[in-house]
Protein backbone atom coordinates (compact mmCIF):
# COMPACT_ATOMS: atom_id res chain seq x y z
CA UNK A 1 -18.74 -29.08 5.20
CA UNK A 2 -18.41 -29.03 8.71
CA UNK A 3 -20.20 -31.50 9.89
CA UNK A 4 -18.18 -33.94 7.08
CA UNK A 5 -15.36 -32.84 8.70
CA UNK A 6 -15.91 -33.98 11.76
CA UNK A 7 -17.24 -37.27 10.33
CA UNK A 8 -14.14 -37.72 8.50
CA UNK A 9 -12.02 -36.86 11.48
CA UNK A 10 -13.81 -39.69 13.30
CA UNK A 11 -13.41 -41.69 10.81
CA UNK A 12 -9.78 -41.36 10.98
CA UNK A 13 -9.48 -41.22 15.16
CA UNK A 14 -11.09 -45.07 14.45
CA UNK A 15 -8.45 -45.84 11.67
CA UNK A 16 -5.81 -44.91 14.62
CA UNK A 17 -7.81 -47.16 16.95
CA UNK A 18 -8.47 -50.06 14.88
CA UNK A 19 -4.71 -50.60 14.19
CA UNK A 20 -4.22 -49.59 17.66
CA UNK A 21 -6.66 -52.77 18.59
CA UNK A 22 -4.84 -54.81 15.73
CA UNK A 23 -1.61 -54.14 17.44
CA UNK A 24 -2.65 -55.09 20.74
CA UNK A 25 -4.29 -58.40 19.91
CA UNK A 26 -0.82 -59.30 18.34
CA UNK A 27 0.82 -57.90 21.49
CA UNK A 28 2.61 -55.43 19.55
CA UNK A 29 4.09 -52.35 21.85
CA UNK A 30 2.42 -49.00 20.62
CA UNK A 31 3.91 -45.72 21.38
CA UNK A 32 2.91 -41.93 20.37
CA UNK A 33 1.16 -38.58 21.86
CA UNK A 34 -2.45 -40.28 22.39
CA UNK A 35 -1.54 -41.88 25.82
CA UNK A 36 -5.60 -43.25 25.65
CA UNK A 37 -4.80 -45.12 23.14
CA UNK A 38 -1.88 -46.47 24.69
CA UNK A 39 -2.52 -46.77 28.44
CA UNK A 40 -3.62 -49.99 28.53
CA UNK A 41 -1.19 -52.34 26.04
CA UNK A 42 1.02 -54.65 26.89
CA UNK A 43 4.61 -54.31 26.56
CA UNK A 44 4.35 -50.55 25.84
CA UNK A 45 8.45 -49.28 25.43
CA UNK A 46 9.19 -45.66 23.99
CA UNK A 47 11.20 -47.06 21.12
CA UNK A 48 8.23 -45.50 19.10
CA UNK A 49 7.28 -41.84 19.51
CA UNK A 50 4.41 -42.35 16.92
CA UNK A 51 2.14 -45.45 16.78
CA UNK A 52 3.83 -48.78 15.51
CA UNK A 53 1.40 -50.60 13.21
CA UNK A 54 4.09 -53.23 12.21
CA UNK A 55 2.46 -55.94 11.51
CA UNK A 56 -1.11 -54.29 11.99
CA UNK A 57 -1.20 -52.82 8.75
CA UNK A 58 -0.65 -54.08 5.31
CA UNK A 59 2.66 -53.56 3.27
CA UNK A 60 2.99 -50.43 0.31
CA UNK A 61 1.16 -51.46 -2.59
CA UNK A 62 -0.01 -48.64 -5.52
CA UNK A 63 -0.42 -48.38 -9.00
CA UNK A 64 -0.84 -44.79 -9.68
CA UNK A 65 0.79 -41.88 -12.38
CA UNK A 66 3.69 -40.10 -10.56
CA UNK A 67 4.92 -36.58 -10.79
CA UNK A 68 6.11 -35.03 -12.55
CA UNK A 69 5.21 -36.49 -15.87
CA UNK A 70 2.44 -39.13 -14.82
CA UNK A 71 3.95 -42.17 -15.63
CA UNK A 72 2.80 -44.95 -14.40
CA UNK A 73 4.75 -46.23 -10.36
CA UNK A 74 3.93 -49.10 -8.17
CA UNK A 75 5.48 -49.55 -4.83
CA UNK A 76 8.61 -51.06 -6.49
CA UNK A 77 9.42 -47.50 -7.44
CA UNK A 78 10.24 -46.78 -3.49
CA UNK A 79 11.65 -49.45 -2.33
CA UNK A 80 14.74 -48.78 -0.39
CA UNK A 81 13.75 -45.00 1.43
CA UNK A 82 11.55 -44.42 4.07
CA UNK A 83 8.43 -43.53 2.85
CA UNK A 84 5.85 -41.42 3.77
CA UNK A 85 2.01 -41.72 2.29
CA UNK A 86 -0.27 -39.23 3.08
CA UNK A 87 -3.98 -38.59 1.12
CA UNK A 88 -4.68 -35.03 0.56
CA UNK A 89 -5.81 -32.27 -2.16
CA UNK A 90 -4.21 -29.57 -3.68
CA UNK A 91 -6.91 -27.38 -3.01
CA UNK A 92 -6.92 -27.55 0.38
CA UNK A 93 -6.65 -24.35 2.63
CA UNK A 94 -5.57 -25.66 5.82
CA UNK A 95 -4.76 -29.20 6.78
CA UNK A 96 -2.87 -30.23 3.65
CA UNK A 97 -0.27 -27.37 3.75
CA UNK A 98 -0.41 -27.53 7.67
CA UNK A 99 1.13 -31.45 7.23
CA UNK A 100 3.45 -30.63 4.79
CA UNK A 101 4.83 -27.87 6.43
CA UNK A 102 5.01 -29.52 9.28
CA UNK A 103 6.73 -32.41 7.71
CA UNK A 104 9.23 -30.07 6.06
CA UNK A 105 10.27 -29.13 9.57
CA UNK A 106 10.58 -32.81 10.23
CA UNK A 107 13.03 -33.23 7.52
CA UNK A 108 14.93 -30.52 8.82
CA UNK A 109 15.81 -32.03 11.87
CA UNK A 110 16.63 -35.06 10.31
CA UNK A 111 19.41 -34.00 8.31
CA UNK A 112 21.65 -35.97 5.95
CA UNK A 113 19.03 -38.76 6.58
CA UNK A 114 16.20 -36.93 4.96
CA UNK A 115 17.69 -37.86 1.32
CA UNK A 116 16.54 -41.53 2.38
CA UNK A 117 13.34 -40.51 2.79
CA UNK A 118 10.01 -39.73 0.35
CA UNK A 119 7.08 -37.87 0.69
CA UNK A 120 3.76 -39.25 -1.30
CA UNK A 121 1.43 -37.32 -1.77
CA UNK A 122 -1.85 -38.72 -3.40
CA UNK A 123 -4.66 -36.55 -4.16
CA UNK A 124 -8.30 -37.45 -3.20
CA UNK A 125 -9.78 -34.98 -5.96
CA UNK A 126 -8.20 -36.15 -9.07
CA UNK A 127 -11.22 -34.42 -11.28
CA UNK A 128 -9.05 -31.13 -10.29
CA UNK A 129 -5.85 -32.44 -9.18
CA UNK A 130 -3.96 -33.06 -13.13
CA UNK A 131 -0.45 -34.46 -13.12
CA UNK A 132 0.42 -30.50 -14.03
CA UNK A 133 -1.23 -29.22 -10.43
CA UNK A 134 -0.13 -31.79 -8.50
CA UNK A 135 3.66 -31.64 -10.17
CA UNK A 136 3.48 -27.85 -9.23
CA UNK A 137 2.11 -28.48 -5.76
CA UNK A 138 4.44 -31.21 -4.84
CA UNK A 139 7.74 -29.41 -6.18
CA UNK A 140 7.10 -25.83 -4.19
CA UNK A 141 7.77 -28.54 -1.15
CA UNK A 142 11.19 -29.86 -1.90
CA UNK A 143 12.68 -32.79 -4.14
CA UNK A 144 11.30 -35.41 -1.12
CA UNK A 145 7.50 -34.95 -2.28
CA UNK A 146 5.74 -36.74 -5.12
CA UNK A 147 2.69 -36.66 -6.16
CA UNK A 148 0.73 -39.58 -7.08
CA UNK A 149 -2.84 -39.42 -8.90
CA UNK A 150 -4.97 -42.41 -10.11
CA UNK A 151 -8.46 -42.47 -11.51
CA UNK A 152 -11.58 -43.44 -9.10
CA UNK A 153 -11.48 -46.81 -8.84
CA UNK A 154 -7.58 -46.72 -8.48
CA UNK A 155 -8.07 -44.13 -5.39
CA UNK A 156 -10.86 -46.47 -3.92
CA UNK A 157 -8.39 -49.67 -3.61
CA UNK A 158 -5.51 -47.52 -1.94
CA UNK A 159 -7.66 -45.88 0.60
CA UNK A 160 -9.66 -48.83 1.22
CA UNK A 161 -6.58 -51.05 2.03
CA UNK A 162 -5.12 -48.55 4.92
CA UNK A 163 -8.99 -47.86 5.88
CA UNK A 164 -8.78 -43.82 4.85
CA UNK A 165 -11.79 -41.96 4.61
CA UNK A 166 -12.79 -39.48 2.03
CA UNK A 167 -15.26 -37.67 0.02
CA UNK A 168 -15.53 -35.37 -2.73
CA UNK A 169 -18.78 -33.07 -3.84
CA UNK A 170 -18.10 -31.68 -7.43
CA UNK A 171 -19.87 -28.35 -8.12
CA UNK A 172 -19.09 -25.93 -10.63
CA UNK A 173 -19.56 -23.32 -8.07
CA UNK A 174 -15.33 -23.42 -6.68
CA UNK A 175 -17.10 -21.92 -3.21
CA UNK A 176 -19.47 -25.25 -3.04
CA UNK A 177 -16.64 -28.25 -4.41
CA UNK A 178 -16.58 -30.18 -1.05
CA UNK A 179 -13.46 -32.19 0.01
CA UNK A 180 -12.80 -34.32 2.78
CA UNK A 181 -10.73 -36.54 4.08
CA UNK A 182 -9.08 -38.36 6.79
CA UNK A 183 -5.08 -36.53 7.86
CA UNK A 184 -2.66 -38.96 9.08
CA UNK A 185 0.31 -39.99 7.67
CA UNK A 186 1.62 -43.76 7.28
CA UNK A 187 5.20 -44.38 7.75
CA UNK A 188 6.84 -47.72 5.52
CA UNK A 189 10.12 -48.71 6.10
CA UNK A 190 12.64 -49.33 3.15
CA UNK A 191 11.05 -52.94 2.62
CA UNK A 192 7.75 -51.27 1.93
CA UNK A 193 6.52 -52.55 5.30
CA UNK A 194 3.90 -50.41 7.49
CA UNK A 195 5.79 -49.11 10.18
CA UNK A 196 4.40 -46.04 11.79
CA UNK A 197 1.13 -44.04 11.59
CA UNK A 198 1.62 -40.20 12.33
CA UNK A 199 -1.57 -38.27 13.63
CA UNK A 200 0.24 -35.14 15.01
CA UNK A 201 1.00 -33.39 11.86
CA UNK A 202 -2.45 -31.98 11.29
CA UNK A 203 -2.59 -30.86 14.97
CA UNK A 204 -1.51 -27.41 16.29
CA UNK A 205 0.85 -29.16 18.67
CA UNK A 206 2.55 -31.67 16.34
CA UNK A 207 5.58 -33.64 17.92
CA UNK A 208 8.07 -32.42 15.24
CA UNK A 209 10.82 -33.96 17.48
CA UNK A 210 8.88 -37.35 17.40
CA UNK A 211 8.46 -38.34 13.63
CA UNK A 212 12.44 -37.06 13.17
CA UNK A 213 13.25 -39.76 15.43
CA UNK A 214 10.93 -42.32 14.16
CA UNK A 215 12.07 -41.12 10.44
CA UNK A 216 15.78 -41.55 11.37
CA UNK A 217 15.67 -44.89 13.35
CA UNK A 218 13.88 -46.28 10.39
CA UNK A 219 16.44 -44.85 8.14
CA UNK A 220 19.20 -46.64 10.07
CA UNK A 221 17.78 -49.98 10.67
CA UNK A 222 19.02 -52.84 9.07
CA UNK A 223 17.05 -54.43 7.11
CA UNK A 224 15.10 -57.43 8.78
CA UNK A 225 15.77 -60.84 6.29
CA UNK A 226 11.81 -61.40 7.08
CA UNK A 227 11.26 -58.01 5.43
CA UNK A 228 10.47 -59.42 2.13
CA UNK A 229 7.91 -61.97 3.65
CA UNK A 230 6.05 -59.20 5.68
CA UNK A 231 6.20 -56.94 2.06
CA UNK A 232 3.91 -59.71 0.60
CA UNK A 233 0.76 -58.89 2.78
């Protein structure tokens, strides 16, 4: 499990530095805590505390069964917040709840602008992961999280378009199921555009201060009359 782990975490340090690379070639400033990743772009300003993948990555797009009574969402169903989309598991003992919590902290330093602002959470181990569990899991975090579950092939499609990683071992034995899976969070603005991706929040040194200010200026930006062009990536 381990040694997954650490092949999944790679996995997701080269998801930050593909669209770090995709930003770059369109000579689009990047700005967050991993100055390596950063050092050498063009244009670099600190509008951005996290990295901007504007333009780098594609637009929301899902099809999935929402808490808390599994109907059926696409992206349409979040248009107009700020939306977070993180993959995860219920049964997770560290990282999952470490994000959340941390993200809960994050909304509490946004304030008033938090009600602008959702949380998706969709589950990598949907075998275990019902609409029931997650609808449980999600609500002990606050009205801002949803959970979103969708069957394999589903999953496959939404991780494959924002490059996450993952894997799942089934075993009846609970102390031999195996999950993995890549931890950062992507950031959309209220045109369902990629925005922000937000590596810190599985860290023990998570810039809380950071994604409030990223969550907020997104929050207050007008929206750009392109916005509906870039959605349709």
């Amino acid at each position: 499990m381990i040694a997954r782990r650490r092949t999944l975490l790679a996995a997701g340090a080269g998801m930050v530095a593909g669209f770090a690379g995709a930003a770059r070639a369109q000579e689009l400033p990047m700005n967050g805590p991993n100055r390596d990743l950063q050092k050498d772009v063009p244009g670099s300003t600190p509008d951005w505390h996290d990295f901007d993948i504007t333009g780098a990555a594609p637009s929301l797009a899902l099809s999935m069964q929402s808490t808390p009574d599994g109907q059926a969402v696409t992206q349409d169903a979040f248009r107009g917040t700020v939306t977070m989309l993180y993959f995860g598991y219920t049964f997770c003992p560290d990282v999952c709840p470490l994000v959340m919590q941390n993200v809960i902290t994050t909304l509490g330093k946004v304030k008033d602008a938090s009600a602008q602002v959702r949380f998706l959470f969709v589950t990598v181990d949907p075998n275990r992961d019902t609409i029931p569990v997650l609808r449980d899991y999600t609500q002990a975090f606050g009205p801002r999280f949803t959970g979103l579950r969708g069957d394999a092939n589903a999953l496959e499609r939404l991780a494959r378009r924002y490059r996450v990683a993952y894997s799942v071992t089934p075993s009846p034995d609970p102390q031999k199921y195996e999950v993995a899976h890549s931890d950062s969070i992507f950031v959309f603005d209220r045109q369902l555009n990629a925005r922000v991706l937000v590596p810190s929040m599985a860290t023990q040194t998570p810039d809380i201060d950071g994604l409030a200010h990223d969550l907020t200026r997104l929050v207050q930006e007008k929206p750009s009359p392109w916005g509906w062009l870039r959605a349709l990536v």
